[in-house]
N, C-alpha and C. Protein backbone atom coordinates (compact mmCIF):
# COMPACT_ATOMS: atom_id res chain seq x y z
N UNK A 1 92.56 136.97 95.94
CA UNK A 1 93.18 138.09 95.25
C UNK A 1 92.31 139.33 95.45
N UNK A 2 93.17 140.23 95.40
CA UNK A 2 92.32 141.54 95.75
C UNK A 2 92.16 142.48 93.75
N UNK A 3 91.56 143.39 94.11
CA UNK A 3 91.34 144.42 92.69
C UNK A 3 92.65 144.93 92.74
N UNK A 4 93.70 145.00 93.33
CA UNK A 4 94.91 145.83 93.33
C UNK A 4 95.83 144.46 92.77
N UNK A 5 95.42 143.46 93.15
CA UNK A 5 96.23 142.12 92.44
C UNK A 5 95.74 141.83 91.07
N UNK A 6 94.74 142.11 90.86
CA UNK A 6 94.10 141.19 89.50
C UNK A 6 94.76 142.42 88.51
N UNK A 7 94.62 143.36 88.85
CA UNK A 7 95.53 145.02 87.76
C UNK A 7 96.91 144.36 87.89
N UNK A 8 97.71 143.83 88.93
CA UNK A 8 99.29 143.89 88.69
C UNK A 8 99.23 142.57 87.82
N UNK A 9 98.78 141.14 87.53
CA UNK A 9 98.96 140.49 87.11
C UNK A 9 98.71 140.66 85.34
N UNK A 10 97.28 141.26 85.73
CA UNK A 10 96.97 141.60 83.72
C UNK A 10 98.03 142.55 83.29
N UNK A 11 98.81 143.71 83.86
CA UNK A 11 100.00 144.89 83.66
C UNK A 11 100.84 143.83 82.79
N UNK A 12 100.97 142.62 83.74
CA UNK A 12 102.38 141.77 83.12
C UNK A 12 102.08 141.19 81.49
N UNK A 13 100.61 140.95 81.24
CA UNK A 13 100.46 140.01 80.24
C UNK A 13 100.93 141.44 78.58
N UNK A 14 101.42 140.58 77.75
CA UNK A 14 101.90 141.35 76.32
C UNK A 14 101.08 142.45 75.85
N UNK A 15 101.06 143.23 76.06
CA UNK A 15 99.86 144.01 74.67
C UNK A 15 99.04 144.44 75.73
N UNK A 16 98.88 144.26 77.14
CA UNK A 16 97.49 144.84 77.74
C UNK A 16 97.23 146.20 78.06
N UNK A 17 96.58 146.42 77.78
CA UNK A 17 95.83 148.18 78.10
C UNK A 17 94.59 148.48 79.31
N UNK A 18 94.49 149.19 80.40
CA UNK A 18 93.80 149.28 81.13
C UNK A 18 93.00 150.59 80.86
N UNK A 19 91.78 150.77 80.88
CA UNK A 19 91.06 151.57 80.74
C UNK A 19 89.82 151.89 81.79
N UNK A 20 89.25 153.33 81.69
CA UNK A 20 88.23 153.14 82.37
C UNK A 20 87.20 153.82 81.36
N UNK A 21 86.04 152.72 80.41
CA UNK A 21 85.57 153.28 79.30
C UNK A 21 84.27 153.83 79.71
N UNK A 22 83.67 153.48 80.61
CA UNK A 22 82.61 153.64 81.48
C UNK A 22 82.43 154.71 82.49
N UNK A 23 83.52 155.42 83.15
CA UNK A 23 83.87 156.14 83.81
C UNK A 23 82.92 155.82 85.09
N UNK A 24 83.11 156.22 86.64
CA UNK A 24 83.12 156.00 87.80
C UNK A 24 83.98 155.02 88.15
N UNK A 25 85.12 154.59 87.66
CA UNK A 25 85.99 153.42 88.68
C UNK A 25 86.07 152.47 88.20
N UNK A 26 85.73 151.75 86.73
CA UNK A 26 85.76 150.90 86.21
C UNK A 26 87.26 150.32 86.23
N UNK A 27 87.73 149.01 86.49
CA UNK A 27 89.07 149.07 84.85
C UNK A 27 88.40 147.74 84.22
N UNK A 28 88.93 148.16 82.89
CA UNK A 28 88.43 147.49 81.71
C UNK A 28 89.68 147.15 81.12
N UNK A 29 90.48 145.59 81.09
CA UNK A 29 91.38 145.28 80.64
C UNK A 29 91.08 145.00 78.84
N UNK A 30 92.05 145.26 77.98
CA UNK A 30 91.78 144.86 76.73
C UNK A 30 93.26 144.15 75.93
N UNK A 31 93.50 143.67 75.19
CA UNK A 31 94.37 143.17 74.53
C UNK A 31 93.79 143.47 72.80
N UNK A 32 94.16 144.20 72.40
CA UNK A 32 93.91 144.50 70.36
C UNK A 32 93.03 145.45 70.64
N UNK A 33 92.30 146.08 71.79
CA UNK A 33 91.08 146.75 71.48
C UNK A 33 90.39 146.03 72.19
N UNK A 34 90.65 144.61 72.82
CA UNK A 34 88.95 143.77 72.69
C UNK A 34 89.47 143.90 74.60
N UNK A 35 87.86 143.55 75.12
CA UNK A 35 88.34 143.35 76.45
C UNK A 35 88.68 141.95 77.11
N UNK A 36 89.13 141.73 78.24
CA UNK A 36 89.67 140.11 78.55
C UNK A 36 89.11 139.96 79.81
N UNK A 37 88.97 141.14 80.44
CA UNK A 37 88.83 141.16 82.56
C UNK A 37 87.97 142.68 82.26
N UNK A 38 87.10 142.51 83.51
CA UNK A 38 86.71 143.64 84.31
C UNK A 38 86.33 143.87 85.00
N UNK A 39 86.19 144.89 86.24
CA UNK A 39 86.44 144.77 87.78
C UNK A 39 85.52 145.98 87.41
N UNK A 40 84.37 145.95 88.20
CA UNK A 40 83.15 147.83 88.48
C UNK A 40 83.70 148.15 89.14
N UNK A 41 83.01 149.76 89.52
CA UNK A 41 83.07 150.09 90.70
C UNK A 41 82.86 150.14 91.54
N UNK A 42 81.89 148.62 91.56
CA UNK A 42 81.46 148.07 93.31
C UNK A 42 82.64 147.43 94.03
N UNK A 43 83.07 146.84 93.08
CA UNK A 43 84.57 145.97 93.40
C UNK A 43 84.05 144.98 94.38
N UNK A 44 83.13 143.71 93.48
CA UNK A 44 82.69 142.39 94.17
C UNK A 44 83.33 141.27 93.39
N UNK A 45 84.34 141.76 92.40
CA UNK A 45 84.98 141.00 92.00
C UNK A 45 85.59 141.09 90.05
N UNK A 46 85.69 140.60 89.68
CA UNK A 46 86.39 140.35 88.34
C UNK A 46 85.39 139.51 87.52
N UNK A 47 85.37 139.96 86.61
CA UNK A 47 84.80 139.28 85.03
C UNK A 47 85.70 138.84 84.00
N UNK A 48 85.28 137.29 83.74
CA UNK A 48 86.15 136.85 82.48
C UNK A 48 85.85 136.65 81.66
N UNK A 49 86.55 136.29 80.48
CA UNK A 49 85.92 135.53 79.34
C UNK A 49 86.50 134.43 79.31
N UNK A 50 85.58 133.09 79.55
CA UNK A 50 85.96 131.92 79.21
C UNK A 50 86.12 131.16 77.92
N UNK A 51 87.23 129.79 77.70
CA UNK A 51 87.33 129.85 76.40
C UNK A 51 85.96 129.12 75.43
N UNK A 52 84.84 128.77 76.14
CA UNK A 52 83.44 128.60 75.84
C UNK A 52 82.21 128.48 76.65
N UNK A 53 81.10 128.63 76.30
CA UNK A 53 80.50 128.79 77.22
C UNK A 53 80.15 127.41 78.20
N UNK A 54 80.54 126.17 77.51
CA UNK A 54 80.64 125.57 78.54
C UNK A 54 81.76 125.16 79.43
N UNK A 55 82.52 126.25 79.73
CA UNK A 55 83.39 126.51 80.97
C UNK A 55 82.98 127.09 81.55
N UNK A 56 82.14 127.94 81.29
CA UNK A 56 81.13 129.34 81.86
C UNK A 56 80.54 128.43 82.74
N UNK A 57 79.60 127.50 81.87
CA UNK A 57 78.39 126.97 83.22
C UNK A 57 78.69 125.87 84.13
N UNK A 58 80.47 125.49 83.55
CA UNK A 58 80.73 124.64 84.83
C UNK A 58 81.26 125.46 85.79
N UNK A 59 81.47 126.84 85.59
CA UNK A 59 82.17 127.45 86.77
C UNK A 59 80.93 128.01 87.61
N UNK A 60 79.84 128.20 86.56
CA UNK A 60 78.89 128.56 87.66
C UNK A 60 78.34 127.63 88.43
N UNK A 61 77.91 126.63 87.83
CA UNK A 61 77.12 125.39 88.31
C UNK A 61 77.84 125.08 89.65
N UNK A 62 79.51 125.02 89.35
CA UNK A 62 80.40 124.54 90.85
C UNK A 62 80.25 125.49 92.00
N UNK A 63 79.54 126.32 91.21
CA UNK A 63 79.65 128.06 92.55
C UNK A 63 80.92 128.20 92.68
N UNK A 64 81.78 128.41 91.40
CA UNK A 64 82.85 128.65 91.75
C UNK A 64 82.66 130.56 90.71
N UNK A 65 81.65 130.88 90.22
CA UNK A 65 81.65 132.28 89.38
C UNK A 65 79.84 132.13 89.34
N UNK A 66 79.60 133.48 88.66
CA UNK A 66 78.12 133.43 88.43
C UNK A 66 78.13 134.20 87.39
N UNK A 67 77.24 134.16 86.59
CA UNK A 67 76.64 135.00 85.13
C UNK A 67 77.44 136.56 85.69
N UNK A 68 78.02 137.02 84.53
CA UNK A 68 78.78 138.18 84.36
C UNK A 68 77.42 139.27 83.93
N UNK A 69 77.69 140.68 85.42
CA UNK A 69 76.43 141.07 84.87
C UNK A 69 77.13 142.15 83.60
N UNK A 70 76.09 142.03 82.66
CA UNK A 70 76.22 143.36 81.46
C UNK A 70 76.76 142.98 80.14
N UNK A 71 77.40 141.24 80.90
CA UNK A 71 77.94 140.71 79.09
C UNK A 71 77.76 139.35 79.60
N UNK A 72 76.27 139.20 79.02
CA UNK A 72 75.58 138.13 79.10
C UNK A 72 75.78 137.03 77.72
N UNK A 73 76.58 137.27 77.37
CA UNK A 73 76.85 136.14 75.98
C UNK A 73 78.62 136.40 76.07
N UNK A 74 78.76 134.88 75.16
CA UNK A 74 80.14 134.51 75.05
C UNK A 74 81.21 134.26 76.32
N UNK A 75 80.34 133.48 77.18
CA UNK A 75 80.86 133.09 78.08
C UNK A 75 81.43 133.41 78.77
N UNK A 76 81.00 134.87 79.15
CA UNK A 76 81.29 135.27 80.57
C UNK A 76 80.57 134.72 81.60
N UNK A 77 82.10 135.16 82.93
CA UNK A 77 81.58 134.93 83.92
C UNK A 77 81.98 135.66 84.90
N UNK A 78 81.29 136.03 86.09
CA UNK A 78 82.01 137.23 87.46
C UNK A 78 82.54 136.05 88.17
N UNK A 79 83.70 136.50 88.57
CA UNK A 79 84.27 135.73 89.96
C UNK A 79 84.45 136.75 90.93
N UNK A 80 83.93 135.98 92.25
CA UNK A 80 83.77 136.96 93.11
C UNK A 80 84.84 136.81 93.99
N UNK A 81 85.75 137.64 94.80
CA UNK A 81 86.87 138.27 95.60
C UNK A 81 86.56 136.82 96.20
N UNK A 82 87.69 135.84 96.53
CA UNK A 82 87.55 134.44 97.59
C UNK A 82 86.96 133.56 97.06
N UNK A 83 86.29 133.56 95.65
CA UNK A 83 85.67 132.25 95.20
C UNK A 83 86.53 131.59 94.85
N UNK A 84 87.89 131.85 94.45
CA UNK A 84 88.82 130.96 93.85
C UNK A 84 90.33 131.56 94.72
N UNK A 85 91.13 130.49 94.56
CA UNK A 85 92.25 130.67 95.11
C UNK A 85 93.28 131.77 94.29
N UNK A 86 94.36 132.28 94.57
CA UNK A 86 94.94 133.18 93.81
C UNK A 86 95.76 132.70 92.69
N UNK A 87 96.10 131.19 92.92
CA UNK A 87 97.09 130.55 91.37
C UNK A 87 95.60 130.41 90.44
N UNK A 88 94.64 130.17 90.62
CA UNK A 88 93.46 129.37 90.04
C UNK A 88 93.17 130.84 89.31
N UNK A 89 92.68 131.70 89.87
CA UNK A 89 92.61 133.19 89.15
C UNK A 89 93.43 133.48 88.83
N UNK A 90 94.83 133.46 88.89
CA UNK A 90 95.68 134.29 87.73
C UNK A 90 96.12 133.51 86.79
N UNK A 91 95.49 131.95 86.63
CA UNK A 91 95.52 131.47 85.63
C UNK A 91 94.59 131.39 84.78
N UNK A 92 93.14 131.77 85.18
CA UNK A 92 91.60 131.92 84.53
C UNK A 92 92.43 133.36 83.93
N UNK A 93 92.40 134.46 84.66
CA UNK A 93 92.83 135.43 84.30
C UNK A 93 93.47 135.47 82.57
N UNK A 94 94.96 134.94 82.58
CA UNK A 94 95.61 134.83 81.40
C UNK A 94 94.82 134.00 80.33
N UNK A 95 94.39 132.61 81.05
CA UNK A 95 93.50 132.19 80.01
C UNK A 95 92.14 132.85 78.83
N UNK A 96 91.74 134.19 79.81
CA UNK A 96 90.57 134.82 79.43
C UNK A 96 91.72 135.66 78.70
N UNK A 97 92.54 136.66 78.93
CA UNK A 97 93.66 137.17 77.66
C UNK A 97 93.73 136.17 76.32
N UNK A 98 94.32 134.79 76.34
CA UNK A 98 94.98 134.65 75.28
C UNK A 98 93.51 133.96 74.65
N UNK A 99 92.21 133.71 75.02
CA UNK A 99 91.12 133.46 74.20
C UNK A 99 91.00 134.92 73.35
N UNK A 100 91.20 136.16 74.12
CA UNK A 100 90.35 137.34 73.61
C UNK A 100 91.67 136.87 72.49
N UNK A 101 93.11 137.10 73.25
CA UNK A 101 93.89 137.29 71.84
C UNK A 101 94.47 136.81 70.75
N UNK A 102 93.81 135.61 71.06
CA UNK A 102 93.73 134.41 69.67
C UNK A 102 92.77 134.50 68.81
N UNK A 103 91.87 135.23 69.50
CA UNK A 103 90.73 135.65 68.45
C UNK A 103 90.28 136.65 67.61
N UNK A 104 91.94 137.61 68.24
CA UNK A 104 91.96 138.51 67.17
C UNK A 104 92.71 138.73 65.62
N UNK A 105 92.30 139.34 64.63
CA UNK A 105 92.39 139.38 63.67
C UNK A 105 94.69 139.02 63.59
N UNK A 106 95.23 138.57 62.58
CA UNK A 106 96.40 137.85 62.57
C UNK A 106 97.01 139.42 62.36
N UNK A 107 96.47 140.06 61.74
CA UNK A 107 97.05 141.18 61.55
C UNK A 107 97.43 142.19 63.14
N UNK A 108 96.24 142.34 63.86
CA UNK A 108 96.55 142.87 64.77
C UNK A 108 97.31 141.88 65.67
N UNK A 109 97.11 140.64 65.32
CA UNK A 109 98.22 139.58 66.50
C UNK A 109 99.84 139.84 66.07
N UNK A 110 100.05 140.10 64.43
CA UNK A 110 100.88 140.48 64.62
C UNK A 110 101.53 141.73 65.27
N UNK A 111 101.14 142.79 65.55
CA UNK A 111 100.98 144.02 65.92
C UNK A 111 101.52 143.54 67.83
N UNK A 112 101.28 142.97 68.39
CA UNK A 112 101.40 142.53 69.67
C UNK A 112 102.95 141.64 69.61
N UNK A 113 103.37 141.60 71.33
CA UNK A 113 104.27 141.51 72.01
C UNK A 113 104.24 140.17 71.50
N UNK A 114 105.40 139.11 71.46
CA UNK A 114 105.24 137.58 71.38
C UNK A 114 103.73 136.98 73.12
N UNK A 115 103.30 136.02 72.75
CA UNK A 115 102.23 135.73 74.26
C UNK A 115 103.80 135.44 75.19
N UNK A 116 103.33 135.34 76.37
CA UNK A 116 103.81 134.94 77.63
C UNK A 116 104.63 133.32 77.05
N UNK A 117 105.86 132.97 77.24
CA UNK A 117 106.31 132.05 77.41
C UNK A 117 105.56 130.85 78.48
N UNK A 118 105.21 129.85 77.63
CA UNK A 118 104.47 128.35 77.93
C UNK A 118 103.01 128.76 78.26
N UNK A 119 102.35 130.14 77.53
CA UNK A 119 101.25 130.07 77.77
C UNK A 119 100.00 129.05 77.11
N UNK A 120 99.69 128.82 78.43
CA UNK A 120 97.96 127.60 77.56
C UNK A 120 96.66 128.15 77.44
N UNK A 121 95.84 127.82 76.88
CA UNK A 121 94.55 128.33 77.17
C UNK A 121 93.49 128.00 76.24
């Protein structure tokens, strides 16, 4: 998947907002406010949030992601452009959405779109 794919897939998910909070080229995906994905402006790849950190260190351990630089807690992780196939990332992808947005407050969940039909995570 490219940085022009990982933006059209998060566009689709309920409630998402793209930002650049950092300015030079960032996007910073968020769902309630909180973030889910983010791509620099080196563009070596995408950052997730996994749904604990030990998904984090099996994705690193497999060399399939490595420590997310700048959000070193709560189980991030960078995946880099080709480490994973494109169904495998746009399903990490949504999965890192509906952790951020299950974990937000019921009030603001109510405030959001129904999730994606048969979403897991």
């Amino acid at each position: 998947m490219t940085r022009e794919d990982v933006n059209a897939h998060c566009a689709t998910l309920p409630g998402a907002e793209v930002s650049d909070p950092w300015g030079g080229g960032h996007d910073c995906w968020k769902v309630g406010g909180k973030m889910f994905a983010s791509m620099g402006s080196m563009n070596s790849g995408v950052s997730i949030k996994c749904a604990d950190p030990g998904e984090a260190a099996m994705l690193i351990d497999a060399g399939r992601a490595e420590p997310a630089p700048y959000l070193t807690r709560g189980g991030w992780v960078q995946v880099r452009w080709g480490a994973m196939d494109a169904d495998e990332l746009r399903a990490r992808l949504t999965r890192s959405y509906l952790t951020v947005r299950r974990g937000l407050t019921k009030r603001v969940q109510a405030g959001l779109d129904p999730e994606p039909a048969g979403a897991t995570g």
